[in-house]
C-alpha atoms as a PDB file:
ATOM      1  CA  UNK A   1      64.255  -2.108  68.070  1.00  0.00           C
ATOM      2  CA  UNK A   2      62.513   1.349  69.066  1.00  0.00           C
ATOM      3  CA  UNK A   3      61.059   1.455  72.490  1.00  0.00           C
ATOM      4  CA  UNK A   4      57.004   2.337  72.500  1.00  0.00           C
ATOM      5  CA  UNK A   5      56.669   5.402  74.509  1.00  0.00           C
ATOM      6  CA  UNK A   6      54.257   4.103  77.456  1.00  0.00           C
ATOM      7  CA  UNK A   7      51.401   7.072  76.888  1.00  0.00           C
ATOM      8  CA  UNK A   8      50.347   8.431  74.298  1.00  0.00           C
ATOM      9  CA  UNK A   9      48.647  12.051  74.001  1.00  0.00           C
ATOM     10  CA  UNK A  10      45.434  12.850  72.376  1.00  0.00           C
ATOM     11  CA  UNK A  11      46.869  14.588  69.478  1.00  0.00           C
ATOM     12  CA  UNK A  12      49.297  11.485  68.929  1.00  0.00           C
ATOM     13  CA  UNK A  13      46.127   8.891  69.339  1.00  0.00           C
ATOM     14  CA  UNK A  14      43.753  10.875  66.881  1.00  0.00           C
ATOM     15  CA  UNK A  15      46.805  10.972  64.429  1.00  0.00           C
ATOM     16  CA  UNK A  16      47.385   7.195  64.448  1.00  0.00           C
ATOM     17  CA  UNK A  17      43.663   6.486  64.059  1.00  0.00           C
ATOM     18  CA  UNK A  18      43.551   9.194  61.310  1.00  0.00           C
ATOM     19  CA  UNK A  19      46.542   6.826  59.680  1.00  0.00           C
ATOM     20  CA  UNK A  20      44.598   3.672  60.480  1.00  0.00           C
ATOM     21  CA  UNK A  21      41.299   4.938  58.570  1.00  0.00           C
ATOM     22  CA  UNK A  22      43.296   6.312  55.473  1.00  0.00           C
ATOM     23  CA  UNK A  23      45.153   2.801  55.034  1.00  0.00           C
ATOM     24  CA  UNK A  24      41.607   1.550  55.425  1.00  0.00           C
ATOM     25  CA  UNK A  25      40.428   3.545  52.946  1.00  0.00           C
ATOM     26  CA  UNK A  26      43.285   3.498  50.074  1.00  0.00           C
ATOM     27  CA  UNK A  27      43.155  -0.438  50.749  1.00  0.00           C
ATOM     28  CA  UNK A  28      39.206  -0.378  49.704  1.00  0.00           C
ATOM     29  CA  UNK A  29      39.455   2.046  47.095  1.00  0.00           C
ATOM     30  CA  UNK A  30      42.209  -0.587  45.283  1.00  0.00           C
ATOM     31  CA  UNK A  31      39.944  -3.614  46.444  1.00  0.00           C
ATOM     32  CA  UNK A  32      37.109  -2.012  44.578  1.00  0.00           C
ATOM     33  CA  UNK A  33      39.047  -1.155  41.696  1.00  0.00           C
ATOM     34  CA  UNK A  34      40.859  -4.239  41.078  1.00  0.00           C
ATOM     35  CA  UNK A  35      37.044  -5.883  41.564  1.00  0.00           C
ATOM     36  CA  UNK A  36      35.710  -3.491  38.927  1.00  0.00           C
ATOM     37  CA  UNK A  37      38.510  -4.604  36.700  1.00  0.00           C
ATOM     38  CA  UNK A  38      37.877  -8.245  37.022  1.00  0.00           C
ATOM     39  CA  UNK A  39      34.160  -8.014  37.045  1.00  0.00           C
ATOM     40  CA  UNK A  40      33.344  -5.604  34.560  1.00  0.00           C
ATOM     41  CA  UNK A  41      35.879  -5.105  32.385  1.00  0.00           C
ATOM     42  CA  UNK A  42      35.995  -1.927  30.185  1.00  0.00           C
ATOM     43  CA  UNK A  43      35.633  -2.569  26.332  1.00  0.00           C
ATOM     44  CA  UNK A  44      37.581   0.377  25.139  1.00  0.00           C
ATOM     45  CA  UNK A  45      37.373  -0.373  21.128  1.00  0.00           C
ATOM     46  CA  UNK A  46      35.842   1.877  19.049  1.00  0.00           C
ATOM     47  CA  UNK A  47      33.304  -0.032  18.014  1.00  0.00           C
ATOM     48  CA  UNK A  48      32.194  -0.448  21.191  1.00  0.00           C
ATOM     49  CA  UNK A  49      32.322   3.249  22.708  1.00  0.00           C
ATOM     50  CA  UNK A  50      30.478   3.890  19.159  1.00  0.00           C
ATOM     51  CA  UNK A  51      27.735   1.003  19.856  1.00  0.00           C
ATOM     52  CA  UNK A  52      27.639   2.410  23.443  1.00  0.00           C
ATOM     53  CA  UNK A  53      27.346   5.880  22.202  1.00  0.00           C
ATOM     54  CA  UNK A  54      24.145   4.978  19.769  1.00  0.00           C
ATOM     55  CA  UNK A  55      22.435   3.271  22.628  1.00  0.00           C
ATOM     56  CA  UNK A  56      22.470   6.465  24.698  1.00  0.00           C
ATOM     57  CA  UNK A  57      21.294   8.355  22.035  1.00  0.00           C
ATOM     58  CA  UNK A  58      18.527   6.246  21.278  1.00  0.00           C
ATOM     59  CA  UNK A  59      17.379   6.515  25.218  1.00  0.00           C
ATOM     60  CA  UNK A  60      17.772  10.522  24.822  1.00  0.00           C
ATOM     61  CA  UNK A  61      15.076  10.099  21.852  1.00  0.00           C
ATOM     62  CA  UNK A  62      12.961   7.734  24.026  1.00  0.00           C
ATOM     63  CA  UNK A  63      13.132   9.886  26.934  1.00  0.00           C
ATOM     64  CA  UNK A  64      12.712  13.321  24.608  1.00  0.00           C
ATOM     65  CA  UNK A  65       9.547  11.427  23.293  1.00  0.00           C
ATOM     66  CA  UNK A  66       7.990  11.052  26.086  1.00  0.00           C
ATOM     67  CA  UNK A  67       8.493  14.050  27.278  1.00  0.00           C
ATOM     68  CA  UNK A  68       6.711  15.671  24.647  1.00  0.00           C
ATOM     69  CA  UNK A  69       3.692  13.689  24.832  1.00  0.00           C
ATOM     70  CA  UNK A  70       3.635  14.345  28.549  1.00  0.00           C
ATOM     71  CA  UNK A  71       4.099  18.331  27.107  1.00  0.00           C
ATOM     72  CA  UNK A  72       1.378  17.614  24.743  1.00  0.00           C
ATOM     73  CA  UNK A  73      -1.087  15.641  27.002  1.00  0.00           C
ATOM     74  CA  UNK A  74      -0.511  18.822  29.885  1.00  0.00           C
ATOM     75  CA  UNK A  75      -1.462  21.507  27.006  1.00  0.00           C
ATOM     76  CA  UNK A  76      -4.366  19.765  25.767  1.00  0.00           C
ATOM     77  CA  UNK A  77      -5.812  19.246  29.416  1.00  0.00           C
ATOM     78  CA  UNK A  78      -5.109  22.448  29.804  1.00  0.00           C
ATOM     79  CA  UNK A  79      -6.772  24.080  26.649  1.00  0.00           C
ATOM     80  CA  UNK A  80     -10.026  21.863  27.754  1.00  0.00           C
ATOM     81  CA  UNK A  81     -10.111  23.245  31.204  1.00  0.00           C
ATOM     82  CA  UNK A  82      -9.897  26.912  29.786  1.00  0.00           C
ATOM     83  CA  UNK A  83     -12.017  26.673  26.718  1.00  0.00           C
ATOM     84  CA  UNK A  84      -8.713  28.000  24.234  1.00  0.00           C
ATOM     85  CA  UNK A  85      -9.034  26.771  21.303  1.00  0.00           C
ATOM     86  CA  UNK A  86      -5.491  24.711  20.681  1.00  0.00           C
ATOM     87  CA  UNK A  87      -2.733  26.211  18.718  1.00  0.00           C
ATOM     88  CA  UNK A  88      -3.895  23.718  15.836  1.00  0.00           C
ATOM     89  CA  UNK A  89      -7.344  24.873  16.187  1.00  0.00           C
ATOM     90  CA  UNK A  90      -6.073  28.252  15.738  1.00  0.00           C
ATOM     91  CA  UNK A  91      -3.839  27.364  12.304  1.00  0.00           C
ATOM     92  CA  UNK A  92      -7.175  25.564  10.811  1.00  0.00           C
ATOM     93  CA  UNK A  93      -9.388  28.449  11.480  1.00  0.00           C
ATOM     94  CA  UNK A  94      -7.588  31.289   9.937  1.00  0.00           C
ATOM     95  CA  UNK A  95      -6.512  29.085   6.709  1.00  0.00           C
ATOM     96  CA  UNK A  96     -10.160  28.377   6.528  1.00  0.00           C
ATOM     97  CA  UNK A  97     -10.674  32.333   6.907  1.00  0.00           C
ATOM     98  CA  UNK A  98      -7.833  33.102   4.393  1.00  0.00           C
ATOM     99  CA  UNK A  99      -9.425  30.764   2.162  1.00  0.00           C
ATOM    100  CA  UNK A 100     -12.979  31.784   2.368  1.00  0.00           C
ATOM    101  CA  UNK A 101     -12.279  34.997   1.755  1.00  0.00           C
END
């Protein structure tokens, strides 16, 4: 059996605990993986990456739409503020110009 050395230096204490923490580490990573696995298995069929896929999308839309009635509601309060007639304001009075005359 190999004799322990009865001091250690700094360098040789920081390396061991440097050792220690890795282990530590690798040993949670694999706990957490092997978790994942058991818990929440992956469903890697493509039906459902292409069910998975068309419920994003469908949360892009919702988000896009809101987004452009936040757009929307921003422009308007900011037409009012200013007196600027809207963009469709605009469009209706120079088709009822073109069409007048």
């Amino acid at each position: 059996m190999k004799s322990q050395p009865d001091s250690y230096t700094r360098v040789e204490i920081d390396q061991l605990v440097e050792g220690i923490y890795r282990t530590l580490e690798t040993t949670q990573e694999r706990l957490d993986m092997r978790c994942d696995d058991i818990y929440f298995p992956m469903d890697l069929t493509m039906i459902s990456l292409t069910s998975q896929i068309e419920a994003i999308h469908g949360e892009i839309v919702e988000i896009h739409g809101y987004t452009l009635v936040d757009q929307k509601h921003k422009h308007r309060s900011t037409d009012a503020t200013t007196n600027r007639p809207t963009v469709t304001d605009e469009h209706r009075s120079t088709k009822i110009k073109t069409e007048a005359g």
